[in-house]
PDB file of N, CA and C in Angstrom:
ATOM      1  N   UNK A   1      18.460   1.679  -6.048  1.00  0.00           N
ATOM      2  CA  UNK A   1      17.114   1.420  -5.612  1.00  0.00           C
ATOM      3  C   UNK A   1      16.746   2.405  -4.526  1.00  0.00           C
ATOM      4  N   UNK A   2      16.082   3.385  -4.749  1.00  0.00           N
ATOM      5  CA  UNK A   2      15.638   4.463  -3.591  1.00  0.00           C
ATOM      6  C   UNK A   2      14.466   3.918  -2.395  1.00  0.00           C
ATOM      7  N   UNK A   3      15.195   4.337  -1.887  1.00  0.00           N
ATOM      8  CA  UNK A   3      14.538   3.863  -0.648  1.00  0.00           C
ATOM      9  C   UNK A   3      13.430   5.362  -0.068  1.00  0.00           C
ATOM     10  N   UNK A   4      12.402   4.524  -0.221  1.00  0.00           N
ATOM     11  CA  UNK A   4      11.278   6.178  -0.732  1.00  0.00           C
ATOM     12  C   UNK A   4      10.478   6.301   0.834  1.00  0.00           C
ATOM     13  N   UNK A   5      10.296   4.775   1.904  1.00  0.00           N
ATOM     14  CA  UNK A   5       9.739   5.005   2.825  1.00  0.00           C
ATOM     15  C   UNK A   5      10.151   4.356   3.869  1.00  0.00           C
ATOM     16  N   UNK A   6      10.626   4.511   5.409  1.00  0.00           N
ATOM     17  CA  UNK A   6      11.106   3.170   6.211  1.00  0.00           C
ATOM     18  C   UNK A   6      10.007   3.549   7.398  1.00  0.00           C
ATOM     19  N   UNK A   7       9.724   2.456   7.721  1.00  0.00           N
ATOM     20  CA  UNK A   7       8.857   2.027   9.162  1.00  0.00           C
ATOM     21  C   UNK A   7       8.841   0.689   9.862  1.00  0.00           C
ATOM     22  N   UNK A   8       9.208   0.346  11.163  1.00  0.00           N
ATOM     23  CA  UNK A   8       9.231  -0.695  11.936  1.00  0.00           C
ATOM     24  C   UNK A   8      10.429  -1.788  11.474  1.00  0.00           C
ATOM     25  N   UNK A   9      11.756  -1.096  10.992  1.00  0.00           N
ATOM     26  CA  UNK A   9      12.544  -1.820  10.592  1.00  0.00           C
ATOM     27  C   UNK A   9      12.683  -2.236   8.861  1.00  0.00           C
ATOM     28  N   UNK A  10      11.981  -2.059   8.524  1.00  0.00           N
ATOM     29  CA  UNK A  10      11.355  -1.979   6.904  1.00  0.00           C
ATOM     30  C   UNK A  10      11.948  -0.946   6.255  1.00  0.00           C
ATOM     31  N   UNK A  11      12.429  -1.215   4.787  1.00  0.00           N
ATOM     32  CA  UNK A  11      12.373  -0.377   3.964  1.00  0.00           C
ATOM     33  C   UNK A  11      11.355  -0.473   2.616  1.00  0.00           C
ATOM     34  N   UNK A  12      10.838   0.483   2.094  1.00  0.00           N
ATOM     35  CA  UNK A  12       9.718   0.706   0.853  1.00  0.00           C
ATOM     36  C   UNK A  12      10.496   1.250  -0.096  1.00  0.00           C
ATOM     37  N   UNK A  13      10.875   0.064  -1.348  1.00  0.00           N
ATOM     38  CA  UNK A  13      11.593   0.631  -1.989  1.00  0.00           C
ATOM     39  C   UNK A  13      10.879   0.257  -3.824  1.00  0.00           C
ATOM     40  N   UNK A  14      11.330   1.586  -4.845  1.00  0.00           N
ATOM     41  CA  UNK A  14      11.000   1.574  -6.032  1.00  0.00           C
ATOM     42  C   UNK A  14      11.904   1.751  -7.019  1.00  0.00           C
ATOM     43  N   UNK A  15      12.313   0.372  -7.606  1.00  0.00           N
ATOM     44  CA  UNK A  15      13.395   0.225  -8.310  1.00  0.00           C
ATOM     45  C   UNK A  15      13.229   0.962  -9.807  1.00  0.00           C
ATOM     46  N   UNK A  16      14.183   2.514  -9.832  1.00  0.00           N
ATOM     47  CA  UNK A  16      13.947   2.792 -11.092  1.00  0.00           C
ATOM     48  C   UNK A  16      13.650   2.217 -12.238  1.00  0.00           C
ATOM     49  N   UNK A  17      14.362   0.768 -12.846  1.00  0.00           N
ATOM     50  CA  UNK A  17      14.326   0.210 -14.082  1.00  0.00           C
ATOM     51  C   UNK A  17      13.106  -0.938 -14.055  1.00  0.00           C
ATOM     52  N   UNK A  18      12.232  -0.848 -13.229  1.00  0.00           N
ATOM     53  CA  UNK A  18      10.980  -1.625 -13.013  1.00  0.00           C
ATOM     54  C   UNK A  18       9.659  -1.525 -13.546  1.00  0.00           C
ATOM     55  N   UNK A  19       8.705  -2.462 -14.086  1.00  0.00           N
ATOM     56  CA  UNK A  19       8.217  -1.983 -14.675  1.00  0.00           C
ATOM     57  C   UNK A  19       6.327  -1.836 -14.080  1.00  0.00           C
ATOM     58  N   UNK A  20       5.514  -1.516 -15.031  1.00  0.00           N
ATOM     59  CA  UNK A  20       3.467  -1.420 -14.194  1.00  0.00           C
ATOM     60  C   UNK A  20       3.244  -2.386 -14.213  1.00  0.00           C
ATOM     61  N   UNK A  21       2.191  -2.591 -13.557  1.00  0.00           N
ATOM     62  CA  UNK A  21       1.778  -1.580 -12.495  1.00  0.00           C
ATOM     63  C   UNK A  21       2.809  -0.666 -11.884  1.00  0.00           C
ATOM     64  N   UNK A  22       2.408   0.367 -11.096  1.00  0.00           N
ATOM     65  CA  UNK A  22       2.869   0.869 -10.184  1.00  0.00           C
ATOM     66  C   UNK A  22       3.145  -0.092  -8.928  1.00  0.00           C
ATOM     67  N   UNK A  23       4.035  -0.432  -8.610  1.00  0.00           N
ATOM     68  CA  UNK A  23       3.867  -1.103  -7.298  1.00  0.00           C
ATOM     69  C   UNK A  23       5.588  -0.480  -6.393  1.00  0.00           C
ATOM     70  N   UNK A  24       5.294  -1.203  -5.008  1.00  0.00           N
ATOM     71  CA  UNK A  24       6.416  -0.992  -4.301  1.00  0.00           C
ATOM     72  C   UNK A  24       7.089  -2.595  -3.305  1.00  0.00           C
ATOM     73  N   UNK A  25       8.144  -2.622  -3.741  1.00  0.00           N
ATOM     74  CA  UNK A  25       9.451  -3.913  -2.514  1.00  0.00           C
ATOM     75  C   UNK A  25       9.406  -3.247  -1.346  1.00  0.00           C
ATOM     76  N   UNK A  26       8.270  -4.057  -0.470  1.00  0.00           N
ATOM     77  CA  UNK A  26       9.099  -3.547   0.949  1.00  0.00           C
ATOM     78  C   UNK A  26      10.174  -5.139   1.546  1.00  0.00           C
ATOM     79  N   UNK A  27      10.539  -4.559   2.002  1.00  0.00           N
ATOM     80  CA  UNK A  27      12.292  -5.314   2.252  1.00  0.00           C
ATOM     81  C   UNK A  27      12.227  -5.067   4.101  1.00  0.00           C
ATOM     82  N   UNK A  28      13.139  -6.331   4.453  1.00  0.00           N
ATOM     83  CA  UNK A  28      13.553  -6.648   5.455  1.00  0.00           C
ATOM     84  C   UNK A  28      14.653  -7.271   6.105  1.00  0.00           C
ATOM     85  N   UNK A  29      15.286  -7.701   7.101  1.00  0.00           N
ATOM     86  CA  UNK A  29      16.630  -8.822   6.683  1.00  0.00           C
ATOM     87  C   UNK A  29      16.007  -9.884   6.345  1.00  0.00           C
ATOM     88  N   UNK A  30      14.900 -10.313   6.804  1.00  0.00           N
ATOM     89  CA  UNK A  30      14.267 -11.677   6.267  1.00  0.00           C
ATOM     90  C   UNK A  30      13.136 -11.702   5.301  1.00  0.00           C
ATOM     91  N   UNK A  31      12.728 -11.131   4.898  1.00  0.00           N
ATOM     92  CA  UNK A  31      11.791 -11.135   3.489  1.00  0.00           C
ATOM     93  C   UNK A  31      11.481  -9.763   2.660  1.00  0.00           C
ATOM     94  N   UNK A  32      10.655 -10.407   1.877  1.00  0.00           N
ATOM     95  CA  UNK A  32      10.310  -9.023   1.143  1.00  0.00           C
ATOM     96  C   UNK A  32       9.075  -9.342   0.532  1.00  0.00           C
ATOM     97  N   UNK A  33       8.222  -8.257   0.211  1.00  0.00           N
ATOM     98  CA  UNK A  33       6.988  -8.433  -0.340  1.00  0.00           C
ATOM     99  C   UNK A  33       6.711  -7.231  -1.278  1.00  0.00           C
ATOM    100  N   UNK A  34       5.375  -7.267  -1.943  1.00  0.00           N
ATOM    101  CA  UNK A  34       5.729  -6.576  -3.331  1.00  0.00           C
ATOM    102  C   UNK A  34       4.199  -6.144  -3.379  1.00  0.00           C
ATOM    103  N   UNK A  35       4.321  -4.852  -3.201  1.00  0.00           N
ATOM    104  CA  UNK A  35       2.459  -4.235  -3.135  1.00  0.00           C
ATOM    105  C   UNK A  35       2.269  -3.851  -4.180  1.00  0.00           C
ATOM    106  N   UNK A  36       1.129  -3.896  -4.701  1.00  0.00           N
ATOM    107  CA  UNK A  36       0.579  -3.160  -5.889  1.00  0.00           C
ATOM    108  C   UNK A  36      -0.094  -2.483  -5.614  1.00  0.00           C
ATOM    109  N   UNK A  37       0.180  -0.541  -5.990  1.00  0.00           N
ATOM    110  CA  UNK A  37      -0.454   0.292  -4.812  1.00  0.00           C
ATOM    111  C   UNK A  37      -1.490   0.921  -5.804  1.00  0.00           C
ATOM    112  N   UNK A  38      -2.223   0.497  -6.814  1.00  0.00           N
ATOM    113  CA  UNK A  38      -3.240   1.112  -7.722  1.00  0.00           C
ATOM    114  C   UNK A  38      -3.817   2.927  -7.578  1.00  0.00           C
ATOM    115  N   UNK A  39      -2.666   3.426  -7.894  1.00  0.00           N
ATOM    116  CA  UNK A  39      -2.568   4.566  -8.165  1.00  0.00           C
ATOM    117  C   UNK A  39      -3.513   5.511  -9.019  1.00  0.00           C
ATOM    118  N   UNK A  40      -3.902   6.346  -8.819  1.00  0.00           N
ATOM    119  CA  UNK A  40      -3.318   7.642  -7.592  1.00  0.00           C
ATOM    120  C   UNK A  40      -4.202   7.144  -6.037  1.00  0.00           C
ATOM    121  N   UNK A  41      -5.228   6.630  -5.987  1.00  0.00           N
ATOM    122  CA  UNK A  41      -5.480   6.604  -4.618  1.00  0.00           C
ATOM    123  C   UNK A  41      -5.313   5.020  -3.768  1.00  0.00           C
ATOM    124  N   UNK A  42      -5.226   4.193  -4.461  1.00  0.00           N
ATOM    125  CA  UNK A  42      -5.263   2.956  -3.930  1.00  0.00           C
ATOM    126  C   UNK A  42      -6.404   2.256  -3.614  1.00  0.00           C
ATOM    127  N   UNK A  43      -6.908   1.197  -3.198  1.00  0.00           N
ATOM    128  CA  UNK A  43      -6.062   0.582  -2.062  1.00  0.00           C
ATOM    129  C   UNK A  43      -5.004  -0.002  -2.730  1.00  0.00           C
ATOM    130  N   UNK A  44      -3.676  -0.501  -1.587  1.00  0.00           N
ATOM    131  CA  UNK A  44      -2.846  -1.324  -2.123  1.00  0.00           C
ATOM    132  C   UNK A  44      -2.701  -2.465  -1.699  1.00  0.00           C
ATOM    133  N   UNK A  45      -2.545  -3.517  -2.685  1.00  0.00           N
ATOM    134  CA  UNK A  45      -3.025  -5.068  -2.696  1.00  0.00           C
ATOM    135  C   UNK A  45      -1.535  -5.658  -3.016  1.00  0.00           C
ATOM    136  N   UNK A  46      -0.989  -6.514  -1.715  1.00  0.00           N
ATOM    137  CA  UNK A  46      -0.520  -7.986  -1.805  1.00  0.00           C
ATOM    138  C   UNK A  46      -0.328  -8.572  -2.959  1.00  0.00           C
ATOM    139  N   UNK A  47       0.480  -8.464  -4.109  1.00  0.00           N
ATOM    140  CA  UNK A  47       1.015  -8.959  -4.861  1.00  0.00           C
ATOM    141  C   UNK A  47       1.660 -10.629  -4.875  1.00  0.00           C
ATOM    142  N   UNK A  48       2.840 -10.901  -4.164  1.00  0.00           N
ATOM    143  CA  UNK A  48       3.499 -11.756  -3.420  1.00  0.00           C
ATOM    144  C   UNK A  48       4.474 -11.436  -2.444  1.00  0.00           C
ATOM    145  N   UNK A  49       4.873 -12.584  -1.523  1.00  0.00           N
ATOM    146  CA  UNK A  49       5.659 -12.562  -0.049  1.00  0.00           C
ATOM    147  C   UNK A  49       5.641 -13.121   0.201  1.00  0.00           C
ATOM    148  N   UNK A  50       7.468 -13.190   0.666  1.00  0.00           N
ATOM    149  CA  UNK A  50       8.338 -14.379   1.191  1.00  0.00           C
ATOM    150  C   UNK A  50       9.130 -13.820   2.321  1.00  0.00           C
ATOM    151  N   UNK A  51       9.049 -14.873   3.658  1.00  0.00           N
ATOM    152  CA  UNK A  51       9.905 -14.187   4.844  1.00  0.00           C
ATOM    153  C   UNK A  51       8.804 -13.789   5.503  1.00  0.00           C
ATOM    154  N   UNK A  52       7.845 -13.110   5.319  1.00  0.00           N
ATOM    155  CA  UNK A  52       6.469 -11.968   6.272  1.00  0.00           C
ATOM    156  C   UNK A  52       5.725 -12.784   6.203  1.00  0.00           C
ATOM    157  N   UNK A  53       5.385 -12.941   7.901  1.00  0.00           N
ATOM    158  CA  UNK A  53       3.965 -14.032   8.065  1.00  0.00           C
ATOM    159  C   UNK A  53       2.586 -12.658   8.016  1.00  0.00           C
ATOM    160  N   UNK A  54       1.141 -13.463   8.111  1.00  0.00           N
ATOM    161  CA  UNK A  54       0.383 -12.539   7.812  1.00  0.00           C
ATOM    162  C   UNK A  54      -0.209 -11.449   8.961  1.00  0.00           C
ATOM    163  N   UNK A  55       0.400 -11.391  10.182  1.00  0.00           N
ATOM    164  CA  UNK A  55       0.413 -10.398  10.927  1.00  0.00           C
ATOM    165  C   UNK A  55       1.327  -9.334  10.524  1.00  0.00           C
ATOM    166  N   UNK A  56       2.304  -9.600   9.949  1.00  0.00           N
ATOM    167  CA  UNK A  56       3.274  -8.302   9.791  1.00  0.00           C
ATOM    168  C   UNK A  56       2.854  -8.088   8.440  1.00  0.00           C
ATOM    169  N   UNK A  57       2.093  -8.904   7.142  1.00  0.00           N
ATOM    170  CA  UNK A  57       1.609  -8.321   6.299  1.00  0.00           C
ATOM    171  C   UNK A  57      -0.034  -6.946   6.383  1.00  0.00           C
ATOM    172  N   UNK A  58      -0.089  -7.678   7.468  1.00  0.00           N
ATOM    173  CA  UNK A  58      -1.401  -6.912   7.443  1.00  0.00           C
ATOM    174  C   UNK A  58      -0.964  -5.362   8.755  1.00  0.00           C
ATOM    175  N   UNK A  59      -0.100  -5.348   8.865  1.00  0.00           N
ATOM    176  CA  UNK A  59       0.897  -4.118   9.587  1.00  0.00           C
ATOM    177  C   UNK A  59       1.117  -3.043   8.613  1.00  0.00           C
ATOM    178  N   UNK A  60       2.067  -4.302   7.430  1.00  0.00           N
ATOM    179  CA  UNK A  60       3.069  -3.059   6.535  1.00  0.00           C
ATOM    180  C   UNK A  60       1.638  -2.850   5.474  1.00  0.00           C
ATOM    181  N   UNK A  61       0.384  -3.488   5.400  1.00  0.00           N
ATOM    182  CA  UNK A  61      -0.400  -2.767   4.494  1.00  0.00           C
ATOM    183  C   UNK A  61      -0.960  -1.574   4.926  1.00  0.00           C
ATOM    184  N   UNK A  62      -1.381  -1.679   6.389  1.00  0.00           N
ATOM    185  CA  UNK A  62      -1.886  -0.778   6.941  1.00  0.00           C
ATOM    186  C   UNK A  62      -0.972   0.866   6.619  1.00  0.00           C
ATOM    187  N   UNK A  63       0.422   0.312   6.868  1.00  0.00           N
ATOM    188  CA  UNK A  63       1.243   1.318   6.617  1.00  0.00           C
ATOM    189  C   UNK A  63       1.132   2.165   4.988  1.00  0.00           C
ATOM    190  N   UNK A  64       1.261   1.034   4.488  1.00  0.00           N
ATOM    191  CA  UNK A  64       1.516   1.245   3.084  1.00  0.00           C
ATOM    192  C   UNK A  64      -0.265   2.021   2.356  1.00  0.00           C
ATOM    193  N   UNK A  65      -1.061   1.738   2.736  1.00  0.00           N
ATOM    194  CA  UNK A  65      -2.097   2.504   2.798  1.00  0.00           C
ATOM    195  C   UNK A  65      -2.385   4.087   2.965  1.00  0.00           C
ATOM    196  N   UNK A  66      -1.683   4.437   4.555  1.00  0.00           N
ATOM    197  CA  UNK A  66      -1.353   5.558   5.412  1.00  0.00           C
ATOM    198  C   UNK A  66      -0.860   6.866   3.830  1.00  0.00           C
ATOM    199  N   UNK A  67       0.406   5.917   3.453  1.00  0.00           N
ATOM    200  CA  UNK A  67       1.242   6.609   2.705  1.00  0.00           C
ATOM    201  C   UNK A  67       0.669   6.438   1.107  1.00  0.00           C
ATOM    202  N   UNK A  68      -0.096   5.635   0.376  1.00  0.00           N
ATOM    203  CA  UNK A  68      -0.635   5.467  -0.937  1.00  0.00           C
ATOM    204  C   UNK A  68      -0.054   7.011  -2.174  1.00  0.00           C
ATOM    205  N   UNK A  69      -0.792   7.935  -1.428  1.00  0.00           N
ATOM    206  CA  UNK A  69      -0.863   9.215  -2.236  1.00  0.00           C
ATOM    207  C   UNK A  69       1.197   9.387  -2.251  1.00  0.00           C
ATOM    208  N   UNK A  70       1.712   9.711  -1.559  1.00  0.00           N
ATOM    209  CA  UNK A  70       3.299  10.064  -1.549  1.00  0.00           C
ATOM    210  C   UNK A  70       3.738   8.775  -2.351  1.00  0.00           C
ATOM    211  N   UNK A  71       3.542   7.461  -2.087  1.00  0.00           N
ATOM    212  CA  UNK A  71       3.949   6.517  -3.122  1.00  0.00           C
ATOM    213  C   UNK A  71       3.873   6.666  -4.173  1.00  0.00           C
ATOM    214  N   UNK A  72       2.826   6.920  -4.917  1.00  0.00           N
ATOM    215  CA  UNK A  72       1.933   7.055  -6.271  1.00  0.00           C
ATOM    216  C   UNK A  72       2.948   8.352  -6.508  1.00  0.00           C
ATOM    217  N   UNK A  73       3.104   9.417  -5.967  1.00  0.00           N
ATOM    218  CA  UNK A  73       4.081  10.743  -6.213  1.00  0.00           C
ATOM    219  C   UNK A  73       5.392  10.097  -6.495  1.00  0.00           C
ATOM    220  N   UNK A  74       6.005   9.248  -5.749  1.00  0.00           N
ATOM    221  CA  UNK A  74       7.273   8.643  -5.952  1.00  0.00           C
ATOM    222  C   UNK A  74       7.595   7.949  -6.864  1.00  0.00           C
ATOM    223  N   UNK A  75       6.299   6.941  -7.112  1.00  0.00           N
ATOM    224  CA  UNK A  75       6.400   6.395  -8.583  1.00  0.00           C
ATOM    225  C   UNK A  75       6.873   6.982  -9.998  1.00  0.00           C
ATOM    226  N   UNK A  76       5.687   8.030 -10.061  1.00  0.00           N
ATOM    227  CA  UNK A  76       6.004   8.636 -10.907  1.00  0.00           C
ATOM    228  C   UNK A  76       7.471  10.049 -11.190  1.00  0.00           C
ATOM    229  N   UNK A  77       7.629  10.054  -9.870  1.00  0.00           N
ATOM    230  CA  UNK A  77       9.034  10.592 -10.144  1.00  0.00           C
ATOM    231  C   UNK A  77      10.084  10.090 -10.918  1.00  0.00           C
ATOM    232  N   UNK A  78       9.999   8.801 -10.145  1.00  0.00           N
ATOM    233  CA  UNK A  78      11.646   7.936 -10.315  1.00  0.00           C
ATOM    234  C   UNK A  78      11.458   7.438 -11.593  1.00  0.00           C
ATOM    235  N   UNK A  79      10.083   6.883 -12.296  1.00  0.00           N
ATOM    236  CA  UNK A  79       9.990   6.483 -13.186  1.00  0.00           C
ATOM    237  C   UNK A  79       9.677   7.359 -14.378  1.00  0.00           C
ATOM    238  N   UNK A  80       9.735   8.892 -13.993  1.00  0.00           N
ATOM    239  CA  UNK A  80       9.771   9.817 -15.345  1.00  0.00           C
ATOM    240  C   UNK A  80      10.992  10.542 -15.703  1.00  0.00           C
ATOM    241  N   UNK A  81      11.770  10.121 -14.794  1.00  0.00           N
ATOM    242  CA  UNK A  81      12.919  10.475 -14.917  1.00  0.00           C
ATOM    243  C   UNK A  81      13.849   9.689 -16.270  1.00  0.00           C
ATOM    244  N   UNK A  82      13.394   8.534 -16.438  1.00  0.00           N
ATOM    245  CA  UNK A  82      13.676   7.483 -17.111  1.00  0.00           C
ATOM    246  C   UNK A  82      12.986   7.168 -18.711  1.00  0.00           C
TER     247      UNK A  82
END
């Protein structure tokens, strides 16, 4: 599972054998949540999440926003490889 982005303790990760949407697991020791980053430009939308109350969701979107375009690039890497 490549770990494609980390910020504030977080990892953003895109599990090669996964399937579309495009989306991304960001991960934590205590939860994880699952964006759907509607590619190539986004926005990216809250899928589901468990563990992240909605201050730190509305953090890692902000983040996950920032980065949309390099995600959408990553997607399609890991998943054309395949």
């Amino acid at each position: 599972m490549p770990t494609v982005l980390r910020f504030d303790g977080l990892r953003v990760v895109i599990y090669p054998n996964d399937h579309r949407p495009e989306h991304v697991h960001v991960r934590s020791a205590d939860g994880e949540a699952v964006f759907l980053l509607h590619c190539p430009a986004g926005p990216p939308v809250l899928r589901e999440s468990y563990g992240f109350n909605r201050p730190q969701l509305t953090r890692i979107l902000a983040q996950l926003a920032q980065a949309v375009a390099e995600l959408c690039e990553e997607w399609r890497v890991i998943h054309d490889r395949h």
